[in-house]
Structures are given as C-alpha cells and as structure tokens.
N, C-alpha and C. Protein backbone atom coordinates (compact mmCIF):
# COMPACT_ATOMS: atom_id res chain seq x y z
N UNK A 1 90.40 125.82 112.67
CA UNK A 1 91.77 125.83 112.20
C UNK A 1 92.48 124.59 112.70
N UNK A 2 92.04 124.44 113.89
CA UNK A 2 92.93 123.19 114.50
C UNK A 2 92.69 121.80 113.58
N UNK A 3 90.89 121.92 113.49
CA UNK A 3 90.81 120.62 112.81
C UNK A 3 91.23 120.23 111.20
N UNK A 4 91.30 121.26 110.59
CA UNK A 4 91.74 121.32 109.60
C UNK A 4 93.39 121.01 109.23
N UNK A 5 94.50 121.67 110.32
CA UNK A 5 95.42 120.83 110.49
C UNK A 5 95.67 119.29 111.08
N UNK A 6 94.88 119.32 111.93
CA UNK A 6 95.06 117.97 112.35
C UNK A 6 94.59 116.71 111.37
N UNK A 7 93.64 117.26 110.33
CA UNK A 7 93.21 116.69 109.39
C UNK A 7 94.47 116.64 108.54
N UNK A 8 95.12 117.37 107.92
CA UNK A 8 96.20 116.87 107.28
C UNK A 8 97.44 116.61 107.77
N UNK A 9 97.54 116.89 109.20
CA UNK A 9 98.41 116.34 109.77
C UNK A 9 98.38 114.56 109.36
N UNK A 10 97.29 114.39 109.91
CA UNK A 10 96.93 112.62 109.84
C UNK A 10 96.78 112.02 108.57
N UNK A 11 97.30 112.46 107.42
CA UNK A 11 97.27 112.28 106.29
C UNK A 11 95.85 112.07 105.52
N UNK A 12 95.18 113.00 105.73
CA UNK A 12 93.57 113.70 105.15
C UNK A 12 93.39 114.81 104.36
N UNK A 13 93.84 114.49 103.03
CA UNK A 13 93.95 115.37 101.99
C UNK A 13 92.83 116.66 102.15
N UNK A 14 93.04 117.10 102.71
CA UNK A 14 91.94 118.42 102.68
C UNK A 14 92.46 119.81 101.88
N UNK A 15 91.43 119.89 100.97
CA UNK A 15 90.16 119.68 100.68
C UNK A 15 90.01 118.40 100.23
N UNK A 16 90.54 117.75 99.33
CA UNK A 16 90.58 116.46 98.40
C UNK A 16 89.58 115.49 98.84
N UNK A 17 89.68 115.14 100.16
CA UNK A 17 88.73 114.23 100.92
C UNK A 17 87.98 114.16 102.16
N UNK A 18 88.32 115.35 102.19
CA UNK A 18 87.64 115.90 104.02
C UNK A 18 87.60 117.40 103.50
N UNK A 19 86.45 118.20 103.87
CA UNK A 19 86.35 119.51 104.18
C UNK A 19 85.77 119.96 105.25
N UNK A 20 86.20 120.91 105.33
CA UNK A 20 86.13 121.69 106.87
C UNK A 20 85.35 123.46 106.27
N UNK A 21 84.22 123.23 107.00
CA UNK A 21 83.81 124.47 106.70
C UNK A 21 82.97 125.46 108.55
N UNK A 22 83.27 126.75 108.66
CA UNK A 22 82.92 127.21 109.25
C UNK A 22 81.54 128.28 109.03
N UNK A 23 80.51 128.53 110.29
CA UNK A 23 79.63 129.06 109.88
C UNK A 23 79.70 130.39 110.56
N UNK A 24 80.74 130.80 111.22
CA UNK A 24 80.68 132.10 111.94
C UNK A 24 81.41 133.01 110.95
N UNK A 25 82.19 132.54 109.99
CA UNK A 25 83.11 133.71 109.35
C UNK A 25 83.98 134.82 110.04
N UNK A 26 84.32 134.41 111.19
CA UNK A 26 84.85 135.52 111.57
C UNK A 26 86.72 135.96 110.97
N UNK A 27 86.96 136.76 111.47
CA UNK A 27 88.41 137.38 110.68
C UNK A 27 89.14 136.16 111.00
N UNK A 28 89.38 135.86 112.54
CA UNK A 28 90.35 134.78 112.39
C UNK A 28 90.23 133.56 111.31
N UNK A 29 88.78 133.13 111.17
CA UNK A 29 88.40 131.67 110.07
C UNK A 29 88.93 132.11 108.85
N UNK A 30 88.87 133.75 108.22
CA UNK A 30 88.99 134.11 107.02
C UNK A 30 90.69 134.21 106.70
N UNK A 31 91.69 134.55 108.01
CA UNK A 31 92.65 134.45 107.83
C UNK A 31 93.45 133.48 107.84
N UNK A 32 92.69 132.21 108.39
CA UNK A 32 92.95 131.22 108.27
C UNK A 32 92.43 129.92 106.77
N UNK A 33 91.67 130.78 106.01
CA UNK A 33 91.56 130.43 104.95
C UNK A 33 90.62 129.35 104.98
N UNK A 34 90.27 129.08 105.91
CA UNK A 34 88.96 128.17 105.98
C UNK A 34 87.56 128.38 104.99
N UNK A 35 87.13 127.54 104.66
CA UNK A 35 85.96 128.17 104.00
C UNK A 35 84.40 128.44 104.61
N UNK A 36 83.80 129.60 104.94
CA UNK A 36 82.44 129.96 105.66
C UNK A 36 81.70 130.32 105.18
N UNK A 37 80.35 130.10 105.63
CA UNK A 37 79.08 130.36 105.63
C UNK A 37 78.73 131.70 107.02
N UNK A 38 78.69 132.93 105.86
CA UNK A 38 78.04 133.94 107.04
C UNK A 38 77.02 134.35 106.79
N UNK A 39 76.75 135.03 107.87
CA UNK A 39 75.36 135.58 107.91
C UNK A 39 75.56 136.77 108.46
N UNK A 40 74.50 137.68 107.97
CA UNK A 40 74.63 138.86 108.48
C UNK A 40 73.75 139.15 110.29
N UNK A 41 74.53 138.88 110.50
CA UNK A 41 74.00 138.82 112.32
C UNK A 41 73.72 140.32 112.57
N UNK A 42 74.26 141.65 112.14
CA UNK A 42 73.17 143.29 112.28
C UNK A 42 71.75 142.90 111.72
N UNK A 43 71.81 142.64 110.73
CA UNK A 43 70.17 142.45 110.07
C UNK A 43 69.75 141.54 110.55
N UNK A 44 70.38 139.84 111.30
CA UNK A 44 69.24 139.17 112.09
C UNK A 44 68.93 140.23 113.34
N UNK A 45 69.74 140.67 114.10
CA UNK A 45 69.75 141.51 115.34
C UNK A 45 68.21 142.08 115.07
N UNK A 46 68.49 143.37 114.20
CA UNK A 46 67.01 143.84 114.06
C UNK A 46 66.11 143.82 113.86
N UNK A 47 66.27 141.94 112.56
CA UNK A 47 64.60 141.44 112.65
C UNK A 47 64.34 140.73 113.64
N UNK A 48 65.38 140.28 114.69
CA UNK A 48 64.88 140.11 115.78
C UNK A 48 63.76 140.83 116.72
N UNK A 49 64.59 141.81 117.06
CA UNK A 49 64.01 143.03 117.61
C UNK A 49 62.42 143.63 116.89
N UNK A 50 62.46 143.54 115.70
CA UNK A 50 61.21 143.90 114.79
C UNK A 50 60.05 142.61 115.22
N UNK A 51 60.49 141.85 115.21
CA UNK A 51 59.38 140.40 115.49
C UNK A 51 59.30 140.50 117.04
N UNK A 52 60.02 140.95 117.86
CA UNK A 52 59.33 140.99 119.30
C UNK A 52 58.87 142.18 119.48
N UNK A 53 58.57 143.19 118.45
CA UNK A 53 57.14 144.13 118.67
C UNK A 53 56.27 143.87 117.86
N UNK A 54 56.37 143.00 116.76
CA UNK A 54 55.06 142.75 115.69
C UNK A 54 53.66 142.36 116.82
N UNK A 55 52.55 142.81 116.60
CA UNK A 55 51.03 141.98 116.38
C UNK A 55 51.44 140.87 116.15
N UNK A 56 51.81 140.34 115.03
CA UNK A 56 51.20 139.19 114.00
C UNK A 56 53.01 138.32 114.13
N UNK A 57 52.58 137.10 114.58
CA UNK A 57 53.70 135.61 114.13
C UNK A 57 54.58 136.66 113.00
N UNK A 58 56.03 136.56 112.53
CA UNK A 58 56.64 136.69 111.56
C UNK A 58 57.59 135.41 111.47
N UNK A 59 57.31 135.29 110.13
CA UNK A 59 58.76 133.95 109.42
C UNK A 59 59.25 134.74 108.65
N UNK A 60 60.74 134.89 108.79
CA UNK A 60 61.81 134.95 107.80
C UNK A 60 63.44 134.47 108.32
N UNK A 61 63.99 134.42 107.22
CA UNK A 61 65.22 133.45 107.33
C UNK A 61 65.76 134.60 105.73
N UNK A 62 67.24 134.89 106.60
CA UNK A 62 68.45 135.74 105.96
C UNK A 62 69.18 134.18 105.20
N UNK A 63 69.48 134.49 103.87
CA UNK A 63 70.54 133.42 103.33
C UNK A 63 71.99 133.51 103.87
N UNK A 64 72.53 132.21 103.85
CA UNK A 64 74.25 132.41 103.85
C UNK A 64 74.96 133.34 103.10
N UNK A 65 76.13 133.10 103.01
CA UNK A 65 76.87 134.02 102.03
C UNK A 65 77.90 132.92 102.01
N UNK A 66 78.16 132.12 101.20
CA UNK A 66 79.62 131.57 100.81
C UNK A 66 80.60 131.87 100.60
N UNK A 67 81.52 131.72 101.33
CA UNK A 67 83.39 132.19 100.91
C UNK A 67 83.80 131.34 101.22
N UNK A 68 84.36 131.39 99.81
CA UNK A 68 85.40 129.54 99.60
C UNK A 68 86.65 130.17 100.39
N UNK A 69 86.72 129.52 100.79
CA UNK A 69 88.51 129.54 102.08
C UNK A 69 89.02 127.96 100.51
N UNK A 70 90.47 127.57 101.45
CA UNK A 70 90.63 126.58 101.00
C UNK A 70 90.69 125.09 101.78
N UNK A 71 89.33 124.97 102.60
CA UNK A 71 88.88 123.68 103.07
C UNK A 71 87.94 123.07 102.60
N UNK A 72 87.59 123.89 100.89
CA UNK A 72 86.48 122.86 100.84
C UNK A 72 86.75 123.02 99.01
C-alpha cells in the first residue's frame, strides 16, 4: 500500500506506468485495492504434510488465482 502511494505520490501514474502487485492477498491488500496473486496456502499446508509421509519424491505446484485490485 505504501508503495503504491508513494508511487503516485511522486508523480507515477499507477497503474498507467508502474504496477504494483501483491502475492499474499491478504484482506488488508484486498481492501486496499491492490492487485494479488493468491494461493491457497490450506491445500499447500496439506500437500505439504502429504509429501512428508509419501515413499516416493512428489512434484506438484497449486496455480495463482488473480484479482485485479487497481495497481495493475
């Protein structure tokens, strides 16, 4: 939030020419209208937890979720 004002404080058209995006999504970023990239951190939690009892190596990777705020 800060940088995003200070960005147009300093005359940095944002969004127009600078965007500011966050990857935690949390309530404050969302009420602040920022735009984030979340992830569902319950479902990493438990494939965490699932891959440190597997036998066998596991690869997987959860996608983002995009919500346009208005910093980007």
């Amino acid at each position: 939030m800060l940088l995003a004002e200070a960005a147009r404080q300093s005359g940095l058209r944002c969004p127009e020419k600078v965007g500011v995006l966050t990857v935690m999504g949390t309530d404050l970023a969302t009420r602040a209208k920022l735009t984030c990239l979340r992830y569902d951190f319950r479902k990493m939690g438990h494939r965490a937890v699932a891959v440190l009892g597997a036998e066998n190596p596991i690869h997987e990777s959860l996608p983002p979720q995009l919500v346009p705020g208005e910093t980007t």
